[in-house]
Each structure stands twice: as structure tokens, then as C-alpha cells.
Protein backbone atom coordinates (compact mmCIF):
# COMPACT_ATOMS: atom_id res chain seq x y z
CA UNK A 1 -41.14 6.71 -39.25
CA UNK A 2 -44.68 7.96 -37.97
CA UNK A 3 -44.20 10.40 -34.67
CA UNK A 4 -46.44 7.63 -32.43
CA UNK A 5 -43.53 4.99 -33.78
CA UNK A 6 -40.82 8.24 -33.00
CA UNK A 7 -42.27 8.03 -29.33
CA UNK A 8 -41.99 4.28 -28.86
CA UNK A 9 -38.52 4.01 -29.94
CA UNK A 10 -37.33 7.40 -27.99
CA UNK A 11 -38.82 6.17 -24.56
CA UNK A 12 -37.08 2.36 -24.96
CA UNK A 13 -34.00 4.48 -25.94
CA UNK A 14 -33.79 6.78 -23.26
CA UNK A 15 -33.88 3.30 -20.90
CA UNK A 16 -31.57 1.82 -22.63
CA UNK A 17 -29.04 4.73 -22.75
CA UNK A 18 -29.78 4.80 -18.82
CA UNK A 19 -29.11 1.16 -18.51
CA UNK A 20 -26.18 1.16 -20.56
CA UNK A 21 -24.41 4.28 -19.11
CA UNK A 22 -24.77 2.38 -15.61
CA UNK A 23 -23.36 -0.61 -16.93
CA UNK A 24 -20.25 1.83 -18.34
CA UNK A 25 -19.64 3.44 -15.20
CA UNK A 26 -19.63 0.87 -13.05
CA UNK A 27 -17.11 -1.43 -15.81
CA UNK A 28 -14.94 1.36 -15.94
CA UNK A 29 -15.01 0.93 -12.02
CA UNK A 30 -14.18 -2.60 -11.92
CA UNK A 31 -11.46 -2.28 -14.45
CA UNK A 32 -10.03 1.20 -12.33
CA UNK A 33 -9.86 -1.37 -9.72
CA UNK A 34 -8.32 -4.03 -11.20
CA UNK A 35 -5.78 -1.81 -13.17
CA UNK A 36 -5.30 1.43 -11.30
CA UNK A 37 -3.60 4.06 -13.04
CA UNK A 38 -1.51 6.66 -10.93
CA UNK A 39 -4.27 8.96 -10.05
CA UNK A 40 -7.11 6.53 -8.86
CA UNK A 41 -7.36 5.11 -5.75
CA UNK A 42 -9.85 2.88 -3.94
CA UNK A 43 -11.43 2.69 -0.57
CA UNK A 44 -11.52 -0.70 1.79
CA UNK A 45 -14.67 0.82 3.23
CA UNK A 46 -17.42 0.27 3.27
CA UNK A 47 -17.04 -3.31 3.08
CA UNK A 48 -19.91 -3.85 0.38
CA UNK A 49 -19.61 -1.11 -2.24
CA UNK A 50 -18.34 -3.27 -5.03
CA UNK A 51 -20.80 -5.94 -4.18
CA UNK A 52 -22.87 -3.29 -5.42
CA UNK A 53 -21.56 -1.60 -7.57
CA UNK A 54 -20.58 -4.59 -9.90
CA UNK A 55 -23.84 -6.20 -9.27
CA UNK A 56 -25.55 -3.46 -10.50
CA UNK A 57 -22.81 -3.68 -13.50
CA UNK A 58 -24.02 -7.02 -14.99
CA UNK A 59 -27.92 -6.43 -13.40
CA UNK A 60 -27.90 -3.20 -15.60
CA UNK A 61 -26.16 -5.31 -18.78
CA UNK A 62 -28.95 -8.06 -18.15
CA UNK A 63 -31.74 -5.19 -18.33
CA UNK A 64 -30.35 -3.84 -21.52
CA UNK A 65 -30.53 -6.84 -23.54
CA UNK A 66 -34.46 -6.88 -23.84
CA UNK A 67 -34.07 -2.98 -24.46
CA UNK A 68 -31.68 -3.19 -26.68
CA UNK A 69 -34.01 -5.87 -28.89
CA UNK A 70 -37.37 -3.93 -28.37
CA UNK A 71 -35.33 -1.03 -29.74
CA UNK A 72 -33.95 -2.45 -32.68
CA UNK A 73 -37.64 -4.25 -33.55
CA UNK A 74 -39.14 -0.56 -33.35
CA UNK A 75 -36.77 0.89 -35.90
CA UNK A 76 -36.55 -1.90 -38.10
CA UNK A 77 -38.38 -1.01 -41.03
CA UNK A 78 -36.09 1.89 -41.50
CA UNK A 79 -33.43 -0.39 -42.22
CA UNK A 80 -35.51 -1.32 -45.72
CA UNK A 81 -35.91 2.51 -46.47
CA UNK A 82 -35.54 3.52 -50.51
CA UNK A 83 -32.74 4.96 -51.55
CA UNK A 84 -30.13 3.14 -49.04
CA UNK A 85 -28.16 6.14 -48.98
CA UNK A 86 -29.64 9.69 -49.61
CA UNK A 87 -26.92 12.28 -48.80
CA UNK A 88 -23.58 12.26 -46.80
CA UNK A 89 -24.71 12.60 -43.68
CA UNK A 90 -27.16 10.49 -44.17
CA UNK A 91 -24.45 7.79 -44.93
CA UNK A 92 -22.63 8.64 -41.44
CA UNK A 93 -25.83 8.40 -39.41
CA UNK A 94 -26.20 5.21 -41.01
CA UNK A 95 -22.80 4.06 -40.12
CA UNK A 96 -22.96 5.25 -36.80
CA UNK A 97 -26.36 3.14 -35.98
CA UNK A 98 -24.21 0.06 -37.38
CA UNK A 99 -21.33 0.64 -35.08
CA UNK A 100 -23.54 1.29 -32.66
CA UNK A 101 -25.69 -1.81 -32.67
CA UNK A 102 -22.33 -4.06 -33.56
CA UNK A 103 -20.76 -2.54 -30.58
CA UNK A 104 -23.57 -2.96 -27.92
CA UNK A 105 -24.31 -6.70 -29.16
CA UNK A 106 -21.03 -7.52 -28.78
CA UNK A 107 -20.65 -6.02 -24.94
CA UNK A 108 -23.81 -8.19 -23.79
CA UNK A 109 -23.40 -11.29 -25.80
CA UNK A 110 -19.80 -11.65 -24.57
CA UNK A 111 -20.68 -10.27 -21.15
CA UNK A 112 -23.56 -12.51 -20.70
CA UNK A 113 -21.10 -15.52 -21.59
CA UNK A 114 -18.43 -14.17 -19.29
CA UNK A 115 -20.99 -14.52 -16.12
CA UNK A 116 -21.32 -17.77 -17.10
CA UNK A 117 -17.71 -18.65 -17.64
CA UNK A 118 -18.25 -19.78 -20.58
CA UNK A 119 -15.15 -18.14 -23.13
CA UNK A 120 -15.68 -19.54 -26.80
CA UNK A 121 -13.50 -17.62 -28.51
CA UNK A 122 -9.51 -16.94 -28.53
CA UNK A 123 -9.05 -13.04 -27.17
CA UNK A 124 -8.56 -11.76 -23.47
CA UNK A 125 -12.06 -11.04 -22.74
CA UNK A 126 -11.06 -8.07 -20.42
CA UNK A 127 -9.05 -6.14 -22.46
CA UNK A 128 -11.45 -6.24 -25.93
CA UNK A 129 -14.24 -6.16 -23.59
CA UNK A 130 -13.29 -3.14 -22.01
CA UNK A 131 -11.50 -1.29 -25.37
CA UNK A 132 -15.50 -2.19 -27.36
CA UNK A 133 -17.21 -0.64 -23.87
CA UNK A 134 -15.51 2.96 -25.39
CA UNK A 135 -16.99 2.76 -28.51
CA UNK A 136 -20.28 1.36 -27.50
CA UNK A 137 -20.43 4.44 -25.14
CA UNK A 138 -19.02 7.26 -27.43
CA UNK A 139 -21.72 5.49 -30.39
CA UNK A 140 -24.50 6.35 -27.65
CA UNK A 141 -23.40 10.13 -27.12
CA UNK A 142 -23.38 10.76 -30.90
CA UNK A 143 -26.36 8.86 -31.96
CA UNK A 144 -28.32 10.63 -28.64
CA UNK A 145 -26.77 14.21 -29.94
CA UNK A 146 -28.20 13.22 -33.52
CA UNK A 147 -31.58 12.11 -32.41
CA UNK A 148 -32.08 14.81 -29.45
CA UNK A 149 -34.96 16.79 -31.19
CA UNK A 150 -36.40 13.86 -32.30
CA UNK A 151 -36.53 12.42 -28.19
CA UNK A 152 -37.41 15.95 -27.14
CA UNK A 153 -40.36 16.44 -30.00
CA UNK A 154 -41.61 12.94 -29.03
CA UNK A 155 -41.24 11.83 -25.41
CA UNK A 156 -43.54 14.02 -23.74
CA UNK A 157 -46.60 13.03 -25.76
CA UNK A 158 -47.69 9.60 -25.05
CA UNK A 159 -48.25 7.01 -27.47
CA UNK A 160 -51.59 4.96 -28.75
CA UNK A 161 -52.86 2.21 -26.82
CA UNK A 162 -51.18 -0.24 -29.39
CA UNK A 163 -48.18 1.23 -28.71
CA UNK A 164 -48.50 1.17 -24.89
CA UNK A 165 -48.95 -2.05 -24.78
CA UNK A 166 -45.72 -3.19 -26.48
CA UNK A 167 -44.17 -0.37 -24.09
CA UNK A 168 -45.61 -2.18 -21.15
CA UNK A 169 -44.35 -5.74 -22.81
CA UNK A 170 -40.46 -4.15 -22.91
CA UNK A 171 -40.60 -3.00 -19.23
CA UNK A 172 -42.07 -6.44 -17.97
CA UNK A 173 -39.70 -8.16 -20.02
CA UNK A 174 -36.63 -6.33 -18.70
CA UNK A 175 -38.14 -6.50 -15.31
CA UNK A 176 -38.13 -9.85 -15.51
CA UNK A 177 -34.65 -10.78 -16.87
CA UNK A 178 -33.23 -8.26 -13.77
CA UNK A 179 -35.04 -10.54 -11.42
CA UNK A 180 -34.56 -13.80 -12.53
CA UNK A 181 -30.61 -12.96 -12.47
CA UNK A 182 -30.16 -10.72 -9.61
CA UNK A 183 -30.34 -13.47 -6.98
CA UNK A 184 -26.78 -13.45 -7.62
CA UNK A 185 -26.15 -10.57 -6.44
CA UNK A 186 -29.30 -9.54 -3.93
CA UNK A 187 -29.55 -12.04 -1.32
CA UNK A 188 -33.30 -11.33 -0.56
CA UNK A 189 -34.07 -12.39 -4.48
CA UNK A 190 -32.68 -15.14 -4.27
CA UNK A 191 -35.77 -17.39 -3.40
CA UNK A 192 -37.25 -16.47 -6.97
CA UNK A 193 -34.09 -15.56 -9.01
CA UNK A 194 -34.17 -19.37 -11.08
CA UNK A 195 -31.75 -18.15 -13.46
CA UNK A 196 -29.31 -16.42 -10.89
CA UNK A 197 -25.90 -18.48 -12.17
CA UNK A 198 -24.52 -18.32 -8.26
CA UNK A 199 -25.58 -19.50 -5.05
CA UNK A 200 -24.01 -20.80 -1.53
CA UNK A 201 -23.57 -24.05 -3.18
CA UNK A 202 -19.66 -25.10 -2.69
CA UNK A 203 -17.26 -26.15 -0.47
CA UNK A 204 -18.03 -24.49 3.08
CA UNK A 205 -21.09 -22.67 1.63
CA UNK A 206 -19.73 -20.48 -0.88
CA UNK A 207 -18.77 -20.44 -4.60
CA UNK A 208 -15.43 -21.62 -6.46
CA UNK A 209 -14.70 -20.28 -9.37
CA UNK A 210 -11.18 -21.73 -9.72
CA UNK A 211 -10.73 -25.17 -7.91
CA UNK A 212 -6.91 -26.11 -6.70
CA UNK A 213 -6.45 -28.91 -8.95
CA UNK A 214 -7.12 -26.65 -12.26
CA UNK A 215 -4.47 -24.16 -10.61
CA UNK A 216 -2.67 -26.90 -10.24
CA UNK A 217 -1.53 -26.43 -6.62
CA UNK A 218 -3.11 -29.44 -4.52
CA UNK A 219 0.30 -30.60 -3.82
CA UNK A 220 2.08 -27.68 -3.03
CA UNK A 221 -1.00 -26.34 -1.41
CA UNK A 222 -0.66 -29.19 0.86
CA UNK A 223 2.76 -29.55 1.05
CA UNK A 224 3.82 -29.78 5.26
CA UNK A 225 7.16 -27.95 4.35
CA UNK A 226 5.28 -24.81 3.25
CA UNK A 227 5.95 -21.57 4.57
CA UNK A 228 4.68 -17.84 3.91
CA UNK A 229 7.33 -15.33 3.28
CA UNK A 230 7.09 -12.06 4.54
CA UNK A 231 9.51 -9.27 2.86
CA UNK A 232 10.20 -6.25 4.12
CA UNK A 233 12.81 -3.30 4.42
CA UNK A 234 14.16 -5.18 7.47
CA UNK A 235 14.43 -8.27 5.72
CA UNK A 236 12.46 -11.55 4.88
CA UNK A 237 10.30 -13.56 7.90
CA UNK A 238 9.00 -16.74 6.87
CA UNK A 239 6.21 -18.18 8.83
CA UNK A 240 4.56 -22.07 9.48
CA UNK A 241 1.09 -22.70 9.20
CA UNK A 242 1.34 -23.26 12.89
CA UNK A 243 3.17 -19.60 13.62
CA UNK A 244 0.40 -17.64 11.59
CA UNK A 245 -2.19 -19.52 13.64
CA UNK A 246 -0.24 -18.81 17.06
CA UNK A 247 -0.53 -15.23 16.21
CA UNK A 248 -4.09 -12.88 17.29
CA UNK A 249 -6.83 -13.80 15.53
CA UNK A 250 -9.47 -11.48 13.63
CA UNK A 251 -12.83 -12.62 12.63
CA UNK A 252 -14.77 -10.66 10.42
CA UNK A 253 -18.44 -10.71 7.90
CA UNK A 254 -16.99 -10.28 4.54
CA UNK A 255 -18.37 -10.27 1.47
CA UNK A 256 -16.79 -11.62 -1.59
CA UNK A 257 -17.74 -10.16 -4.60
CA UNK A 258 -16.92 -11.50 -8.41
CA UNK A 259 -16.37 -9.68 -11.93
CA UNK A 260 -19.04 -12.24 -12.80
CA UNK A 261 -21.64 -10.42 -10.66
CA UNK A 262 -22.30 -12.96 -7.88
CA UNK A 263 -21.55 -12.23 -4.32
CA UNK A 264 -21.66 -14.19 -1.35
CA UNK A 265 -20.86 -12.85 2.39
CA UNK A 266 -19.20 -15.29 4.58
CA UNK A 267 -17.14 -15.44 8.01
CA UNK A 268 -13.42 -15.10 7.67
CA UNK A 269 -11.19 -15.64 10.43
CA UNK A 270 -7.09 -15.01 9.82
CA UNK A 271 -4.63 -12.70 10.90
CA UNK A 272 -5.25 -8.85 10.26
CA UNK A 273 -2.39 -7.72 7.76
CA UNK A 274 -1.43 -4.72 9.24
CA UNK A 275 -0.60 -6.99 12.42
CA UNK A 276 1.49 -9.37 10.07
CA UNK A 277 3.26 -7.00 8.49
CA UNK A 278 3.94 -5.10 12.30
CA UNK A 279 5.13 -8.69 13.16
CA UNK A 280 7.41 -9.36 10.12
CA UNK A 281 8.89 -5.80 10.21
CA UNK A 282 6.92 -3.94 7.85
CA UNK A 283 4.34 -0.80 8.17
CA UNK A 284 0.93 -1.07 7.83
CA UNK A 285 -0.18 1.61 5.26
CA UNK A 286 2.55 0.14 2.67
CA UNK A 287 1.23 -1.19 -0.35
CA UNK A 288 2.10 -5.24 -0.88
CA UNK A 289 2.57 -7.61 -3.60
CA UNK A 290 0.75 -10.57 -3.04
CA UNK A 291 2.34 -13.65 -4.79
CA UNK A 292 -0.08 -17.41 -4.91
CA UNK A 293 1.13 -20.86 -5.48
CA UNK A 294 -0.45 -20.72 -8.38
CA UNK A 295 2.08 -19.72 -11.52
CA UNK A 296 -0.31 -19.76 -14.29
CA UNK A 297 -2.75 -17.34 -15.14
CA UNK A 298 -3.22 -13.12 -14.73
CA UNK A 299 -4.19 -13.38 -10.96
CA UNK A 300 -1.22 -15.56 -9.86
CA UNK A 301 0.24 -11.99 -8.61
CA UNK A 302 -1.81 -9.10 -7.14
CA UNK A 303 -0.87 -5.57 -5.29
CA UNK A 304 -2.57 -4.63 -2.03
CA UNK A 305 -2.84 -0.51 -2.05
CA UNK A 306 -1.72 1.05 1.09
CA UNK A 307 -5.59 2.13 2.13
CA UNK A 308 -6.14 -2.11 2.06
CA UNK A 309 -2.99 -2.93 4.47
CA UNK A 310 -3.87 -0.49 6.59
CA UNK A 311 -7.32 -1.46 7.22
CA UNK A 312 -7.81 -3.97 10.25
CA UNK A 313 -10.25 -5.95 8.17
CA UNK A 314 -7.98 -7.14 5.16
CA UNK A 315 -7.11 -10.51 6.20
CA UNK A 316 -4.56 -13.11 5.59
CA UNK A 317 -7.70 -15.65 6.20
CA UNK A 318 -7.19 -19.04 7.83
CA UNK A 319 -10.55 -20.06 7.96
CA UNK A 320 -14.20 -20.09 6.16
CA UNK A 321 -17.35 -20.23 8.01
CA UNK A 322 -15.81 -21.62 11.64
CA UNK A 323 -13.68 -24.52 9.21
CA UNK A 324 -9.97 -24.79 8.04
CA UNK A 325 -10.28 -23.57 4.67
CA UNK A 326 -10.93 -25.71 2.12
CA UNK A 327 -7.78 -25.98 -0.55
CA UNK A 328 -10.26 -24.53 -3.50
CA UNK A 329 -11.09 -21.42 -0.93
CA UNK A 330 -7.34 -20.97 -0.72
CA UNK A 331 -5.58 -23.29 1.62
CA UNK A 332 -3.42 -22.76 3.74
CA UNK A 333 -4.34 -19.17 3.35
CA UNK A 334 -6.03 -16.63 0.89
CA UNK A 335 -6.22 -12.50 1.31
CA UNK A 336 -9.50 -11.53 1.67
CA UNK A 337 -9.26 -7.54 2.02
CA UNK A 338 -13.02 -5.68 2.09
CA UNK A 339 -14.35 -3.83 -1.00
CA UNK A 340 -11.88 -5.90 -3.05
CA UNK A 341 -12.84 -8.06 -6.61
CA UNK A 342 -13.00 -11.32 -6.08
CA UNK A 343 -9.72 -11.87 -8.72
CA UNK A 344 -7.72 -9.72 -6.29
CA UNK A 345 -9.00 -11.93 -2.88
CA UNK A 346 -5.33 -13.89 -4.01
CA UNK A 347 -5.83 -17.79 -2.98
CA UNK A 348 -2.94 -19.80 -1.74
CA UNK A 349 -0.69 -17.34 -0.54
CA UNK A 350 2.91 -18.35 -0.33
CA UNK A 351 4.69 -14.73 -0.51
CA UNK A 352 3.97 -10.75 0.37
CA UNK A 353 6.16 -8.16 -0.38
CA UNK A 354 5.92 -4.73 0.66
CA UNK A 355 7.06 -1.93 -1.92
């Protein structure tokens, strides 16, 4: 490879490993969040930091794709180099570019399908998602390691004008992709994001991802005879629809924020959870198992840390924007607890248990 060709491919690198390592971090936030181990915990304030920091999670995976191709296309015609293999090492360099590139394609071709929903294959995106993200990062480290004199020989000299110009074609192109996605996430794009996959289209101005009917709880939802279950140390309080809406009411700007990337701020209005839980017999500060209507499915069942049920702005919400909420926002009520993944925000509520 010539050394103006070294300095191409080491600047779109270094971007790329930026992108990428921001995309890591803030994955290995989401899933922290989503299964905390022991050791990690998670604030409810301030309200909006994993609006962020999951927005900038796919906005950073988005970026890298154009990267990630402008990369590949400047190191091509090594690929066709004579003899295949010239030494050992030479052999696990070339391995380690393979795993590499299979390991990155795979994280934003199935993460770019997973913020559109769309799953066409048979494994728990999640899971394989998150296991590839470890060797997509630890391929970076060694193949940055490997090629560190090469970036260091290279990057501060600047390339031709031929070369400039393809540099300058890679930044408007990832520049591009950011903002015609991040609408979904930055409300002030929004206007010129076309390809944002999110918007205040839905029922009562904001986004379904699940609807009742394909949880398959529009009956029970419904149901007159239903009643929320509150257990505690001192016992078990069940409460109508009519009792939770007798009791003082807390309205609060929340934002709810998706794995997907999209985020939407609305007005809830419900009963603060450290007041139910006072009211039912329990402390606020004690963390609570969440249980919905809805049996199917990983997110029928979610736990509430003690930092959420202590904070006066996780809600057992009632209502959406000034309405009763709609049954695909969670009728007759949903938690909706700040700082919080939108596949924790538990829809139609029918149980809590403190433990």
C-alpha cells in the first residue's frame, strides 16, 4: 500500500474506531441497564440521560456504516496481494482483519434491522448482539495495536488532493446518514431527518412499539373487575381503577426513550410510587417487581431498583398527554420511571411486589 493510500485509510480508521467505541460504551450501558449485575447501579436523574446516551448509541452505529465501507474500499486491493499468506503472523493479521470485518458487519446490519423492528432471522437479537459487540471491540484493540506505527507514521501528513477529496466524500456521507436518522432521537432535526424511523405519530402523540392486541391483553386490559395488587411485608392491597385515581396526583415531562433509538417526551400524570407503596404498606427506597398483563414475551416482568421507587417522578401513570391512556400506551396503567429504557416503562400493570 503507497503511504498517501496508508494516510487515507488511517484517518477513516481512527473515525471509525471513535464511532465504534461510542457505540460500545453506550450498548454496554443499555444492556448494564437492562441486566444489572450486583455491582452496577443506575441513576433516575437526570431524567434524559439515556435518551442520550442510547441515541447517541444507534446515531454513532448509523455513522459507522459509511466508515466502515470507505474503509474497507481503501484497503481493498490488499485483499488480492501475491502470496496469500507470507509468514505466520502474517496469517494471524490476516485472520484478525476477517474477524474483524465479519464482526463489525454483523453489529450494524443486525442493529440497523433491529431499529427498524424488522428480526429475519431465528436468535435473541440481544444476547448474540451483545456477545458479537465483545469481539467486534477486542478485534479493534488488536488490529489498532498492530497498525499503530503505521497511523502514527501516516496521520500527521496530509494526503494528495485526490485523496482529499474521497476523504471529504466519507465525512459528508457519514454526516449525512447521522442526520437523516437522528430526528429520532434530536427533536430539533426532526424537520429534515426523512429517514428518522420514529416520530409523534400514534395514539395520543407518541409511538407504540407493542400494540395491546399483539400482547394479547385488550380484554383483560379492559376487563371492569381488574385490580392492581400491591405486595408488601405487611401484606397484599389491591386497588380499583377508581381508588388509584382517588389517590394525589403527580404530573410530570417525561421522556420515553427506546433500545431502538427513538425518543419522544410526553406528559404523564399517575400516582408517584413512593406514595403507593407508603399507601399499600411498603417503603419507598425498596426495589419492586413489576408484573404486566401481558404473559408472553421477556418484558412481561421487570424490577424497579430502589434509586427508581424512591424518586417522586417514577410513576404508576394514569394518563398521556391530559387523556386516559390509550390501552396500547398501557391501560389502565403503565410505570413510567425517568432515565428508564423504554422495555422497562412495564405497560398494563396488574401486580408490584416489593423485595
Amino acid at each position: 500500500m503507497s503511504t498517501t493510500s496508508e494516510r487515507v485509510t488511517s484517518r477513516i480508521g481512527l473515525a471509525l474506531a471513535v464511532t465504534f467505541t461510542l457505540c460500545f460504551v453506550t450498548g454496554l450501558i443499555s444492556h448494564l441497564i437492562q441486566h444489572p449485575p450486583s455491582w452496577f447501579g443506575w441513576p433516575s436523574r437526570p431524567v434524559w440521560l439515556y435518551r442520550v446516551t442510547q441515541g447517541t448509541h444507534v446515531i454513532s452505529g448509523i455513522a459507522s456504516i459509511p466508515l466502515l465501507l470507505a474503509k474497507l474500499w481503501s484497503v481493498y486491493p490488499k485483499l488480492f496481494e501475491r502470496p496469500v499468506i507470507r509468514s505466520l503472523p502474517h496469517a494471524l493479521e490476516r485472520l484478525s482483519i476477517l474477524v474483524l470485518s465479519a464482526a463489525a458487519f454483523f453489529e450494524l446490519v443486525t442493529g440497523l434491522f433491529n431499529v427498524a423492528q424488522n428480526y429475519p432471522w431465528n436468535f435473541y437479537f440481544p444476547q448474540l448482539h451483545y456477545a458479537v459487540a465483545w469481539v467486534a471491540i477486542g478485534s479493534i484493540l488488536v488490529h489498532v495495536a498492530v497498525k499503530l506505527p503505521i497511523v502514527r507514521r501516516s496521520v500527521p501528513q496530509a494526503p494528495e488532493p485526490s485523496r482529499r477529496a474521497f476523504l471529504r466524500t466519507t465525512w459528508l456521507a457519514a454526516g449525512v446518514a447521522v442526520v437523516a436518522t437522528a430526528g429520532a432521537t434530536v427533536p430539533l432535526l426532526r424537520g429534515v431527518s426523512g429517514l428518522s424511523w420514529r416520530s409523534d405519530k400514534g395514539p395520543q402523540g407518541l409511538p407504540v412499539n407493542r400494540t395491546a392486541e399483539a400482547a394479547g391483553v385488550l380484554e383483560t386490559a379492559k376487563d371492569p373487575n381488574w385490580r392492581l395488587s400491591v405486595v408488601t411485608p405487611k401484606g397484599t392491597k389491591t386497588f380499583s381503577l377508581e381508588e388509584l385515581r382517588a389517590l394525589p396526583r403527580v404530573s410530570a415531562e417525561l421522556p420515553i426513550a427506546c433500545v431502538e433509538g427513538w425518543s419522544q417526551s410526553a406528559r404523564w400524570s399517575g400516582v408517584s410510587l413512593p406514595e403507593l407503596l407508603r399507601h399499600a404498606g411498603g417503603a419507598p427506597g425498596t426495589p419492586v417487581r413489576v408484573f404486566s398483563l401481558e404473559k408472553a414475551g421477556p418484558y412481561g416482568i421487570s424490577d424497579l431498583p430502589g434509586e427508581h421507587t424512591a424518586d417522586e417522578l417514577t410513576l404508576l401513570a394514569l394518563e398521556l398527554n391530559g387523556e386516559v391512556l390509550d390501552a396500547d400506551h398501557g391501560f389502565p396503567c403503565r410505570i413510567i420511571a425517568p432515565n428508564r429504557p423504554g422495555v422497562l416503562q412495564t405497560k398494563w400493570v396488574t401486580r408490584l411486589e416489593t423485595l
